[in-house]
N, C-alpha and C. Protein backbone atom coordinates (compact mmCIF):
# COMPACT_ATOMS: atom_id res chain seq x y z
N UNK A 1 9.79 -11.02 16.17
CA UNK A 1 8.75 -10.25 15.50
C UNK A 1 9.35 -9.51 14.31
N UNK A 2 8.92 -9.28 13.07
CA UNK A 2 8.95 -8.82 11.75
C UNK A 2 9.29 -7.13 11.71
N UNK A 3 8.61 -6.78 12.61
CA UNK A 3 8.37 -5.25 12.96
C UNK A 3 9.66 -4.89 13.58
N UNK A 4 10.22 -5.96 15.10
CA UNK A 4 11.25 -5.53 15.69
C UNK A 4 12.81 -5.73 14.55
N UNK A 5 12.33 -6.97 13.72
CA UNK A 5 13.52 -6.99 12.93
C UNK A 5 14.19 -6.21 11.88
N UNK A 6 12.91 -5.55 11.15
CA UNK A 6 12.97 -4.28 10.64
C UNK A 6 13.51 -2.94 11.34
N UNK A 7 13.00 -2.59 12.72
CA UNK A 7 13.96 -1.70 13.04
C UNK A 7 15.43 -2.01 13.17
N UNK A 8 15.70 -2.95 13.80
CA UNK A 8 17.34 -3.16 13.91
C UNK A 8 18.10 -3.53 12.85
N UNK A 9 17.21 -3.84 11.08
CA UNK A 9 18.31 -3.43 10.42
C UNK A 9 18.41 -1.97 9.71
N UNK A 10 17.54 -1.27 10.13
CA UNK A 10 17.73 -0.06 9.54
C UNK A 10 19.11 0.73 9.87
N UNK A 11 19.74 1.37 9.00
CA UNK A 11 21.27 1.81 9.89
C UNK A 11 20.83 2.86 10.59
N UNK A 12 21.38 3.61 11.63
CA UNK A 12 21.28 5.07 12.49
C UNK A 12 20.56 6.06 11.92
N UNK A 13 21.09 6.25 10.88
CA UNK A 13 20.73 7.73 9.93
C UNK A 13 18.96 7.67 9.97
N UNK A 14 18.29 6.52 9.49
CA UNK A 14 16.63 6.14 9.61
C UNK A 14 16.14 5.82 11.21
N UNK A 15 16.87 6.79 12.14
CA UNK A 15 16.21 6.41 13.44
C UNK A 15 14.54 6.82 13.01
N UNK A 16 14.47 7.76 12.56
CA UNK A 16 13.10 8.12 12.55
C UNK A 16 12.18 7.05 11.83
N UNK A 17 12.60 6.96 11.03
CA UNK A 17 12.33 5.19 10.48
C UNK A 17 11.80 4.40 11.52
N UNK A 18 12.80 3.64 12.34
CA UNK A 18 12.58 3.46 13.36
C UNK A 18 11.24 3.87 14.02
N UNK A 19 11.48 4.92 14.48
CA UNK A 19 10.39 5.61 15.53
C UNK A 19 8.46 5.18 15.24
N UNK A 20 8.75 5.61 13.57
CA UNK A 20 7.52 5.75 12.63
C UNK A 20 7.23 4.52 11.89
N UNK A 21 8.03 3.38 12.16
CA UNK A 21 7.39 2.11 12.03
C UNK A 21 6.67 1.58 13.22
N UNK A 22 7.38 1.82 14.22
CA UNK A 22 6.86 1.34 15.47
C UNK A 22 5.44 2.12 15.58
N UNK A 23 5.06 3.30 15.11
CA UNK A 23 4.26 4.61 15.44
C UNK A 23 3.09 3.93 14.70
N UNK A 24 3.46 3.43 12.99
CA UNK A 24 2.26 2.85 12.54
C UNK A 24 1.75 2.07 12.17
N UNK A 25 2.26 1.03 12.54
CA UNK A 25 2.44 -0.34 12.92
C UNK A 25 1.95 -0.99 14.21
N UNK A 26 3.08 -1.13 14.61
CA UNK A 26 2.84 -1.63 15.90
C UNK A 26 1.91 -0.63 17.19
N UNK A 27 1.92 0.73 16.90
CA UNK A 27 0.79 1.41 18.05
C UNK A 27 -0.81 1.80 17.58
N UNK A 28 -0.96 1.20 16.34
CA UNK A 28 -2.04 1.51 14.87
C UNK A 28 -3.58 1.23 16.02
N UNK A 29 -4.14 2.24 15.46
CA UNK A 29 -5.57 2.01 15.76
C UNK A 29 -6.82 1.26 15.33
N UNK A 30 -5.81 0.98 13.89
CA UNK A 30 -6.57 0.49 12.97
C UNK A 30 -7.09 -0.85 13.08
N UNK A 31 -8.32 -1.54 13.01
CA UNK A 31 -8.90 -2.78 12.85
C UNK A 31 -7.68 -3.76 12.10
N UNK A 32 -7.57 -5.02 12.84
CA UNK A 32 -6.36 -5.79 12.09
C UNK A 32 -6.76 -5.51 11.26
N UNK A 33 -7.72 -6.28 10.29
CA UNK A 33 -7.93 -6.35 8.99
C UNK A 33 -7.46 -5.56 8.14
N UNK A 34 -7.67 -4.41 8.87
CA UNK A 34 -7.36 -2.88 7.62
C UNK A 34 -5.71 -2.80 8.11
N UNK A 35 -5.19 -2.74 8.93
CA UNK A 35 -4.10 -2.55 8.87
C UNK A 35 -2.83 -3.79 8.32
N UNK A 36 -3.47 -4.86 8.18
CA UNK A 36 -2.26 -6.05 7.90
C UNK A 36 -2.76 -5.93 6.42
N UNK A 37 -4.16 -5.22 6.21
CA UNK A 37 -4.18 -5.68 4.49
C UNK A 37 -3.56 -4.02 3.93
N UNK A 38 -3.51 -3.60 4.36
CA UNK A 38 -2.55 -2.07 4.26
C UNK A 38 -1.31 -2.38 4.17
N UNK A 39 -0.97 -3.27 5.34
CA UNK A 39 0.80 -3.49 5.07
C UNK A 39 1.46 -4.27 4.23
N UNK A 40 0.68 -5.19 3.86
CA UNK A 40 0.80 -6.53 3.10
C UNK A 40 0.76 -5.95 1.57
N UNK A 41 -0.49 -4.83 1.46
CA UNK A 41 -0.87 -4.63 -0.37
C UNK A 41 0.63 -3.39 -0.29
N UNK A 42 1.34 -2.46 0.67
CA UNK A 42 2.02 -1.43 0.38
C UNK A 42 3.33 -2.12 0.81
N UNK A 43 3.84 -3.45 1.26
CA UNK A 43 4.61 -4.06 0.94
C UNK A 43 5.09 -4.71 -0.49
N UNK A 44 4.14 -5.08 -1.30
CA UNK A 44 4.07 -5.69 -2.31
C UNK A 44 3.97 -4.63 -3.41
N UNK A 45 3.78 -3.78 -2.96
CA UNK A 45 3.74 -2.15 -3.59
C UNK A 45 5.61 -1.80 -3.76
N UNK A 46 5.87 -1.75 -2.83
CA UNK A 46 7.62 -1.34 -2.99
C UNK A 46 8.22 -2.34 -3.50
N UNK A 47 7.90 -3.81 -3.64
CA UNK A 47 8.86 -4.84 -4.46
C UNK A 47 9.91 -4.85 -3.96
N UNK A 48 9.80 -4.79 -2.70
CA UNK A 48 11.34 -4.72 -1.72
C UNK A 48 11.12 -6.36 -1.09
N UNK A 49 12.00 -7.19 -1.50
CA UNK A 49 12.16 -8.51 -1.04
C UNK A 49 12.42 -8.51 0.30
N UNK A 50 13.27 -7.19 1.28
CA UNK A 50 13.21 -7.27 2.51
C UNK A 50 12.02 -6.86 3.09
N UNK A 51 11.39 -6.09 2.54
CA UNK A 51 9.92 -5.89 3.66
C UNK A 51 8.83 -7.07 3.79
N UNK A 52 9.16 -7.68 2.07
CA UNK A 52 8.03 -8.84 1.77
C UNK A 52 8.39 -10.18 2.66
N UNK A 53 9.92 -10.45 2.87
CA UNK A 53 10.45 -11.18 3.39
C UNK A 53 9.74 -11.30 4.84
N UNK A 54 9.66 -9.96 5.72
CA UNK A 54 9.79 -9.68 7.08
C UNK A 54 7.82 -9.50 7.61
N UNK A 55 7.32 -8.65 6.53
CA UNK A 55 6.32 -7.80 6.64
C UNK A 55 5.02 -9.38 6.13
N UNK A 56 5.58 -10.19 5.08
CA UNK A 56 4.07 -10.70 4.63
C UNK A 56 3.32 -12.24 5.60
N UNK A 57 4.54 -12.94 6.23
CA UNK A 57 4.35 -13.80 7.49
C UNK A 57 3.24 -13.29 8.53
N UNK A 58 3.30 -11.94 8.92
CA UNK A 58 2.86 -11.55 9.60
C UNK A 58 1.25 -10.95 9.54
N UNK A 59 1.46 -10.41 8.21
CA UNK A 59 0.10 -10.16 7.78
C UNK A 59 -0.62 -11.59 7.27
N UNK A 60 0.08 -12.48 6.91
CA UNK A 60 -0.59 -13.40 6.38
C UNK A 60 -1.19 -14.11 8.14
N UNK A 61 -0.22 -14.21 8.91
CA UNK A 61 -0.88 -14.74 10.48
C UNK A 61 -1.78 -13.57 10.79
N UNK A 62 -1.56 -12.24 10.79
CA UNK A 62 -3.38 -11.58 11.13
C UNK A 62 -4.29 -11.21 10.22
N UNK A 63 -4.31 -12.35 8.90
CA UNK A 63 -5.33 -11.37 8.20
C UNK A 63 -6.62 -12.98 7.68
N UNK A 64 -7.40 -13.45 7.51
CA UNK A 64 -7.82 -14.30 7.05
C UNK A 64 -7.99 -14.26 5.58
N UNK A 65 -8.13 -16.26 4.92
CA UNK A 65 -7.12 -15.67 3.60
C UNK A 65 -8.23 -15.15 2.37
N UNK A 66 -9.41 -14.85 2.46
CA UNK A 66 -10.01 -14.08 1.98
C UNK A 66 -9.32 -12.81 1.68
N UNK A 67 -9.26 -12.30 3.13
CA UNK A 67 -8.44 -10.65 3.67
C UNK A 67 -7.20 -10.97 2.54
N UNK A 68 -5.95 -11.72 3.07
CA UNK A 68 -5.02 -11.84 2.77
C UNK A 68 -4.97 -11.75 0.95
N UNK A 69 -6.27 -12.61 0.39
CA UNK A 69 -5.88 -12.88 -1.04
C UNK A 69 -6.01 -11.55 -1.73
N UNK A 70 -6.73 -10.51 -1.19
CA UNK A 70 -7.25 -9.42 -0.98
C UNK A 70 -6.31 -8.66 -1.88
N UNK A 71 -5.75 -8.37 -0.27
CA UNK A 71 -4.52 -7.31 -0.24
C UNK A 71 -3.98 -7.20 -1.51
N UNK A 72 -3.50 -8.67 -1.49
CA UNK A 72 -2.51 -9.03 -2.39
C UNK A 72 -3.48 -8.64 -4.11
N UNK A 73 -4.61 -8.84 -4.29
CA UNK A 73 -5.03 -8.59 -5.18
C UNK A 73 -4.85 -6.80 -5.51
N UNK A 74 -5.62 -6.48 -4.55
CA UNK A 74 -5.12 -4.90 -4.55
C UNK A 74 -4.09 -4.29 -5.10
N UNK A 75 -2.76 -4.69 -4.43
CA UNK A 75 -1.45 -4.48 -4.76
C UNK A 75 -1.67 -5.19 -6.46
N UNK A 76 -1.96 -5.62 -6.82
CA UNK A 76 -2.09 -6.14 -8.41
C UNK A 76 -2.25 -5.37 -9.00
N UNK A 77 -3.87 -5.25 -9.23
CA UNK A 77 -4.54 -4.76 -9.93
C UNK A 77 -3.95 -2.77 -9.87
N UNK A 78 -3.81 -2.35 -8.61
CA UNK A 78 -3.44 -0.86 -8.71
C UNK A 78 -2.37 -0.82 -9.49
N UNK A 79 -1.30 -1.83 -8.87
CA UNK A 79 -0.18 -1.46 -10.43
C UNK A 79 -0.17 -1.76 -11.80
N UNK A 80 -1.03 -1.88 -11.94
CA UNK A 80 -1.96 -1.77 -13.64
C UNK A 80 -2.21 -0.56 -13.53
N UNK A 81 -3.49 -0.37 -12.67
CA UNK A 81 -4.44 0.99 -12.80
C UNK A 81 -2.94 2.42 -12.48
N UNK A 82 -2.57 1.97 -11.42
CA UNK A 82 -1.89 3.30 -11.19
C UNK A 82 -1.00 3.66 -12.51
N UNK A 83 -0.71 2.85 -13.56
CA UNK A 83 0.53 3.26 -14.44
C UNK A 83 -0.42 3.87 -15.73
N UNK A 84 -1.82 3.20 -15.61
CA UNK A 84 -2.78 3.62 -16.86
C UNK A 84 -3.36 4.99 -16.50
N UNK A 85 -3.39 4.99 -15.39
CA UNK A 85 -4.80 6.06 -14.93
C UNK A 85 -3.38 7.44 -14.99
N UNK A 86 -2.17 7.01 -13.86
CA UNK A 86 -1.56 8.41 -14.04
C UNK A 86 -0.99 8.69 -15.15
N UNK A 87 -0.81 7.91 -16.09
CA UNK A 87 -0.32 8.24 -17.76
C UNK A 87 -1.55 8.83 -18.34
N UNK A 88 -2.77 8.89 -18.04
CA UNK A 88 -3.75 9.33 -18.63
C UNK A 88 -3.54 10.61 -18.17
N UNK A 89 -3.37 10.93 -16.98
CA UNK A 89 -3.34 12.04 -16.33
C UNK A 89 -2.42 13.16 -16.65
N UNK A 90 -1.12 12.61 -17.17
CA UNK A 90 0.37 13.24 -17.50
C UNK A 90 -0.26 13.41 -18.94
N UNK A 91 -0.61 12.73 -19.93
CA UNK A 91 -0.69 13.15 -21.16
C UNK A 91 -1.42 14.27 -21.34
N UNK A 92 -0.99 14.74 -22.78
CA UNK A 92 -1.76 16.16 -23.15
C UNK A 92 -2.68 16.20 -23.93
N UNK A 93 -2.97 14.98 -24.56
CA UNK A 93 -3.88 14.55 -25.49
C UNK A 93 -5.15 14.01 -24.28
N UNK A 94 -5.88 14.81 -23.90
CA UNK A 94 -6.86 14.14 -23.17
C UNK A 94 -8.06 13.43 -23.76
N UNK A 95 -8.06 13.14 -25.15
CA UNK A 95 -8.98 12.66 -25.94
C UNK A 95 -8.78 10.82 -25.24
N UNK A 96 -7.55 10.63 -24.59
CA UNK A 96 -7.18 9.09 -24.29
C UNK A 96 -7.87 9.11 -23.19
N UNK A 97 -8.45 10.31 -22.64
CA UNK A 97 -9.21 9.83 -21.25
C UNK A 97 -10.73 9.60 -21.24
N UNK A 98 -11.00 9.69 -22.56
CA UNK A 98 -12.34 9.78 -22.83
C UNK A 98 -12.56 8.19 -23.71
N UNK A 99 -11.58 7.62 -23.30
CA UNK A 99 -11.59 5.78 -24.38
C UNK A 99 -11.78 5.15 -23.20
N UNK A 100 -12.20 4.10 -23.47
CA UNK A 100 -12.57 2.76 -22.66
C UNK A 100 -11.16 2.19 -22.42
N UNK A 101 -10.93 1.99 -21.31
CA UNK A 101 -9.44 1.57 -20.71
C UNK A 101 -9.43 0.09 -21.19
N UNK A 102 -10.45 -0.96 -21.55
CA UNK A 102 -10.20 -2.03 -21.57
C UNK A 102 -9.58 -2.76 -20.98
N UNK A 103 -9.39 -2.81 -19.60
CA UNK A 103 -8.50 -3.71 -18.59
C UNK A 103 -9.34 -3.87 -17.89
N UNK A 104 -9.49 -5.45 -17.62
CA UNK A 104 -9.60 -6.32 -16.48
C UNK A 104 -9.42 -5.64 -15.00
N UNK A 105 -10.83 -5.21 -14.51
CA UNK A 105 -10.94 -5.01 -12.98
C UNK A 105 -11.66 -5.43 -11.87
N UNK A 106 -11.58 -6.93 -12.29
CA UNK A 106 -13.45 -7.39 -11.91
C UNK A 106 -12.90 -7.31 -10.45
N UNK A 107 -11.91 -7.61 -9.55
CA UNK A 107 -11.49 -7.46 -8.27
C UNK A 107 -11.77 -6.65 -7.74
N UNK A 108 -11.74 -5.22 -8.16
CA UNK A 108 -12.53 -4.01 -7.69
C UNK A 108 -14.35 -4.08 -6.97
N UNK A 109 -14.62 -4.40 -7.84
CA UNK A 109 -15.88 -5.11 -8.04
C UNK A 109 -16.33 -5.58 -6.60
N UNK A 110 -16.14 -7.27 -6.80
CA UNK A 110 -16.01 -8.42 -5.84
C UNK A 110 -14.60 -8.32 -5.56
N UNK A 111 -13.77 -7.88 -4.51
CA UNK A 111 -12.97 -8.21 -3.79
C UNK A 111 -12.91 -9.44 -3.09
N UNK A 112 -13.98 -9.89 -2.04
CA UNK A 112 -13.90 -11.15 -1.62
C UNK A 112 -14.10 -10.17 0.05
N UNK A 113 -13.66 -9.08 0.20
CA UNK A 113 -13.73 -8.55 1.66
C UNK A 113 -14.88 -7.35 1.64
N UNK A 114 -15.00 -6.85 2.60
CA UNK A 114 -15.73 -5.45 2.88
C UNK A 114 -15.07 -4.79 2.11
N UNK A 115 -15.93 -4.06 0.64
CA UNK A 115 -15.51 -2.99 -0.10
C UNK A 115 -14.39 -1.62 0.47
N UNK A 116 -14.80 -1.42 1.83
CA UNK A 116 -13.94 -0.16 2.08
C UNK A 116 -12.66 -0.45 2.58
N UNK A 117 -12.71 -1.75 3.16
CA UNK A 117 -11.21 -2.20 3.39
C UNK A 117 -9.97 -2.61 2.08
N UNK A 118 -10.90 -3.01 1.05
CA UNK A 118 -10.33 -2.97 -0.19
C UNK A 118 -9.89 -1.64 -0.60
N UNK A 119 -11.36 -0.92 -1.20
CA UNK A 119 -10.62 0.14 -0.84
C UNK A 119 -9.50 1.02 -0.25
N UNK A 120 -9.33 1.10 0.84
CA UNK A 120 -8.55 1.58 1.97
C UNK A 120 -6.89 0.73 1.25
N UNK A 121 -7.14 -0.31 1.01
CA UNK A 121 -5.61 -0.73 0.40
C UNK A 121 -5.00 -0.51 -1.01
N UNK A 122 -6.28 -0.25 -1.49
CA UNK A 122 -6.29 0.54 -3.02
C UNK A 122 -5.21 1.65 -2.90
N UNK A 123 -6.37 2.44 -2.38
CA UNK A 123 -5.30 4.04 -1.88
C UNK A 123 -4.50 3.91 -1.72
N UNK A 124 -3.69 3.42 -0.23
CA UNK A 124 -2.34 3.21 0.14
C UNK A 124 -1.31 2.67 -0.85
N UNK A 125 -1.71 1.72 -2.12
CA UNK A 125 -0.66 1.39 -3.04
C UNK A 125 -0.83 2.39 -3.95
N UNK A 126 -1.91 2.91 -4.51
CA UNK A 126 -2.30 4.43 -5.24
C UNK A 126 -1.30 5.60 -4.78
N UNK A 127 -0.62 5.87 -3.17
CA UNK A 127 0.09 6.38 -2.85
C UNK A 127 1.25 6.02 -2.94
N UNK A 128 2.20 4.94 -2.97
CA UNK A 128 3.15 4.67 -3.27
C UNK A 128 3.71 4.62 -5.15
N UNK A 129 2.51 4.49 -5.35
CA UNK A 129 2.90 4.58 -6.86
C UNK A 129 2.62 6.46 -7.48
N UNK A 130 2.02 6.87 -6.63
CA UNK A 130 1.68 8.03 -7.31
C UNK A 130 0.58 8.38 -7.89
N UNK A 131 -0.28 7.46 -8.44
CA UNK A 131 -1.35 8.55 -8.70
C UNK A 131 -2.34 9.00 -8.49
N UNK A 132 -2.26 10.41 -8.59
CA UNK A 132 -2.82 11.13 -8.45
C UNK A 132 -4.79 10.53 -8.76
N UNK A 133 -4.87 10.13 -9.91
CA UNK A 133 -6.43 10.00 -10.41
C UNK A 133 -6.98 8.92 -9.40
N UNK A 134 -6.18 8.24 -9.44
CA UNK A 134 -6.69 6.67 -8.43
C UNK A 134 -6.77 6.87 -7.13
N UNK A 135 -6.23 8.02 -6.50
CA UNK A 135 -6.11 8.64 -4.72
C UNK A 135 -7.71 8.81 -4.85
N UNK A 136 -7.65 10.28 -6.12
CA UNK A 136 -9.10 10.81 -5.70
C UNK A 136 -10.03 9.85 -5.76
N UNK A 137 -10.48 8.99 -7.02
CA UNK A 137 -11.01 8.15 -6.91
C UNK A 137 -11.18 7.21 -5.89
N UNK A 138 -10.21 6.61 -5.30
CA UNK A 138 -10.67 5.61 -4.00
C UNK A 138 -10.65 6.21 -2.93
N UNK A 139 -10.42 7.86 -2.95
CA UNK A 139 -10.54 8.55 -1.55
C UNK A 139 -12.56 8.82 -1.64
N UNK A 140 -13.25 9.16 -3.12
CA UNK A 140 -14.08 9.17 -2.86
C UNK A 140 -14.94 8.08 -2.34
N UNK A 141 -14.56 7.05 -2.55
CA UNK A 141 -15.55 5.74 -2.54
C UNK A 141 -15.46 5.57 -1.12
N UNK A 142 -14.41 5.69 -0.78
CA UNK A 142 -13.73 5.90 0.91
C UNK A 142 -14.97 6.70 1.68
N UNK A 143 -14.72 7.68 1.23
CA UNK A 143 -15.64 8.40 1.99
C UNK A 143 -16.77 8.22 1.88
N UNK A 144 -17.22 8.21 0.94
CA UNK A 144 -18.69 7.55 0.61
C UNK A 144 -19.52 6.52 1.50
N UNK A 145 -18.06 5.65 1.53
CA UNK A 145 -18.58 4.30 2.36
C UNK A 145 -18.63 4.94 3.88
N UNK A 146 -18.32 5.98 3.96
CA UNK A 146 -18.41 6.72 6.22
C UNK A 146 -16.91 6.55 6.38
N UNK A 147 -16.04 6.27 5.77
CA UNK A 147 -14.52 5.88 6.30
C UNK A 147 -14.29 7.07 6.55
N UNK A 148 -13.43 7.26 8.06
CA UNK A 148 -13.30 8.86 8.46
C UNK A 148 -11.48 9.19 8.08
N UNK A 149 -11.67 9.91 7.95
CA UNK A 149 -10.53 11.08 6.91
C UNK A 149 -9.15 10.21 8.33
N UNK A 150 -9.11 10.26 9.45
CA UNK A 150 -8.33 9.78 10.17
C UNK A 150 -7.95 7.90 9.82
N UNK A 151 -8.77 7.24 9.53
CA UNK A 151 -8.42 5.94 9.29
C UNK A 151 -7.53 6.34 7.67
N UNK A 152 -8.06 7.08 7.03
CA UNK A 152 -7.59 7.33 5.14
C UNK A 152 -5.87 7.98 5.41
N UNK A 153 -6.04 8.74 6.60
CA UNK A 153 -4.44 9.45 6.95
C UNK A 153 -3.33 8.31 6.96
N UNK A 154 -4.36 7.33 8.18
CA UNK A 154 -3.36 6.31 8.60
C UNK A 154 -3.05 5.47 7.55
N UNK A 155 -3.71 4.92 6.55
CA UNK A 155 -3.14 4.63 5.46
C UNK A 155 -2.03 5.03 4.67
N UNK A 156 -2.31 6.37 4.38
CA UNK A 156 -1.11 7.37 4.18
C UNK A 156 0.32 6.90 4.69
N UNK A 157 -0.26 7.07 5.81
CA UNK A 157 1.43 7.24 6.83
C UNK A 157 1.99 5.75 6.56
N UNK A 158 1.30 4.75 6.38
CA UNK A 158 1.76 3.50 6.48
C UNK A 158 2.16 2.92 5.23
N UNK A 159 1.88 3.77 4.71
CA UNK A 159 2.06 3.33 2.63
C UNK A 159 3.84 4.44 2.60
N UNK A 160 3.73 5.83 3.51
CA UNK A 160 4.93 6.69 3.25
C UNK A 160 5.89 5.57 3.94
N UNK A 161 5.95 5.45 5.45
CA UNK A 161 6.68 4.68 6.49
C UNK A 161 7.14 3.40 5.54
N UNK A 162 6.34 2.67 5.41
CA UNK A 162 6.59 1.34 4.08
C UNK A 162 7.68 1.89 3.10
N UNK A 163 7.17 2.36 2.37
CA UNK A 163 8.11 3.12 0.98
C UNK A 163 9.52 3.31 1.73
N UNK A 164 9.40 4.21 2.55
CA UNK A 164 10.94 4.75 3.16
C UNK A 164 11.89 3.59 3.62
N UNK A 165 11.28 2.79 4.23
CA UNK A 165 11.89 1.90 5.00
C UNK A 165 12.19 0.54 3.81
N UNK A 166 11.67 0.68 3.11
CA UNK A 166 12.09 -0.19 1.75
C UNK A 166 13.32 0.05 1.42
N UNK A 167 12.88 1.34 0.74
CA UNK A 167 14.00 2.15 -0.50
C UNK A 167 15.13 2.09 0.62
N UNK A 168 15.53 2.10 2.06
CA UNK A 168 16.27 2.53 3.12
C UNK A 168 17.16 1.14 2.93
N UNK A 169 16.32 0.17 3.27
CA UNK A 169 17.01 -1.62 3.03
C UNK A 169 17.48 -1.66 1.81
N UNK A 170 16.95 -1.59 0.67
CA UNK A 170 17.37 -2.14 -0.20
C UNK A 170 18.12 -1.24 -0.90
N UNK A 171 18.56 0.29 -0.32
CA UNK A 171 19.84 0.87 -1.21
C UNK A 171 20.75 0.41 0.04
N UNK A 172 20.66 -0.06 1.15
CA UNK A 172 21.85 -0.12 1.92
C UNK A 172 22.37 -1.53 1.46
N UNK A 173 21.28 -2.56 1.01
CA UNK A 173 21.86 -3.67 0.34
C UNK A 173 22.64 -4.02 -1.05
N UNK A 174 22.26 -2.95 -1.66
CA UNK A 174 22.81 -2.69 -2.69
C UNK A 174 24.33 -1.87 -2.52
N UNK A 175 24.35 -0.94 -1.69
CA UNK A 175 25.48 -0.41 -1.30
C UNK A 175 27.01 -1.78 -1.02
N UNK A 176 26.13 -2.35 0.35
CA UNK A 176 27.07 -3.49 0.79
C UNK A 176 27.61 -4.49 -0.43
N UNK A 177 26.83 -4.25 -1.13
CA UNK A 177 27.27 -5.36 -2.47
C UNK A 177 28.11 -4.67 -3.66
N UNK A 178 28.11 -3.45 -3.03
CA UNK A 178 29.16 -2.52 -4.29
C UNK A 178 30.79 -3.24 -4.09
C-alpha cells in the first residue's frame, strides 16, 4: 500500500508525519471521491515526484476517471489562479484587481464531477499554494453548496499533512545526494 510506504520512508524526526498521514488518509471520513480527489489534486500541488510516485496509483484505483481527470484538472488550473489571484492580492496597485484576468477557466465551470467536490480540491491546492483570495472564494462556494465546515477542515489537514510529508522526502533526497 502507497500510504504504508510513505510512512516507512519518512526518517524518525517526522514520526508525527507518520501518525497524521495515517490520521488523514487512511482513518478519513471523507466520501472516496472527495478524499482521493483531495489527495491526488494536493499531490500534484507539491510537485514532489515521491508522493506522485506513491500517492497517484492509488487515487487513480479509487477515484473514477471523470473524478480522477478532475482532480488533476484542479491541481492545474489553481496553479494559474493561485499565482494570479495572490499577486493581485500582494500588489499595491489595486486598480489590477479591477481588470479582467483573461485566463482560461472553463474547468471551474464544467468540471466533469459534482461542483463541490471540485470545489473541495480547489481549496486544498489554494492551501498549499497560499492564497489567500482563492481559499475565500472556494470556501464560499463550499459553503454555499451545504459542505460542512468539518469536511472543508479535513481538506485542510490533508493538503498541510501532503505538503509536509513532501517537502520531508524530497529534502531528505536531496540531502542523500549531497
Amino acid at each position: 500500500m502507497a500510504l504504508d510506504d510513505l510512512k516507512a520512508a519518512l526518517p524518525g524526526y517526522a514520526k508525527d508525519l507518520k501518525l497524521n498521514l495515517s490520521a488523514v488518509i487512511g482513518n478519513s471520513d471523507l466520501p472516496a471521491q472527495q478524499l482521493w480527489g483531495t489527495v491526488l489534486a494536493c499531490a500534484m500541488a507539491t510537485r514532489s515526484p515521491a508522493m506522485l510516485r506513491e500517492l497517484e496509483p492509488e487515487a487513480k484505483a479509487n477515484l473514477k476517471p471523470e473524478a480522477y481527470d478532475a482532480a488533476k484538472g484542479a491541481a492545474a488550473v489553481m496553479g494559474m489562479n493561485n499565482v494570479y489571484y495572490r499577486t493581485l492580492h500582494l500588489l499595491s496597485d489595486k486598480e489590477y484587481s479591477s481588470m479582467r484576468a483573461g485566463l482560461r477557466m472553463n474547468i471551474i465551470g464544467t468540471p466533469g464531477v459534482e461542483k463541490a467536490d471540485f470545489e473541495l480540491w480547489c481549496f486544498a491546492v489554494s492551501a498549499i499554494n497560499g492564497c489567500g483570495q482563492c481559499l475565500d472564494s472556494h470556501e464560499a462556494v463550499l459553503k454555499k453548496a451545504g459542505v460542512e465546515r468539518e469536511v472543508i477542515q479535513a481538506s485542510i489537514r490533508i493538503a498541510s499533512v501532503i505538503q509536509a510529508v513532501a517537502a520531508t522526502l524530497d529534502s531528505e533526497a536531496a540531502i542523500a545526494s549531497i
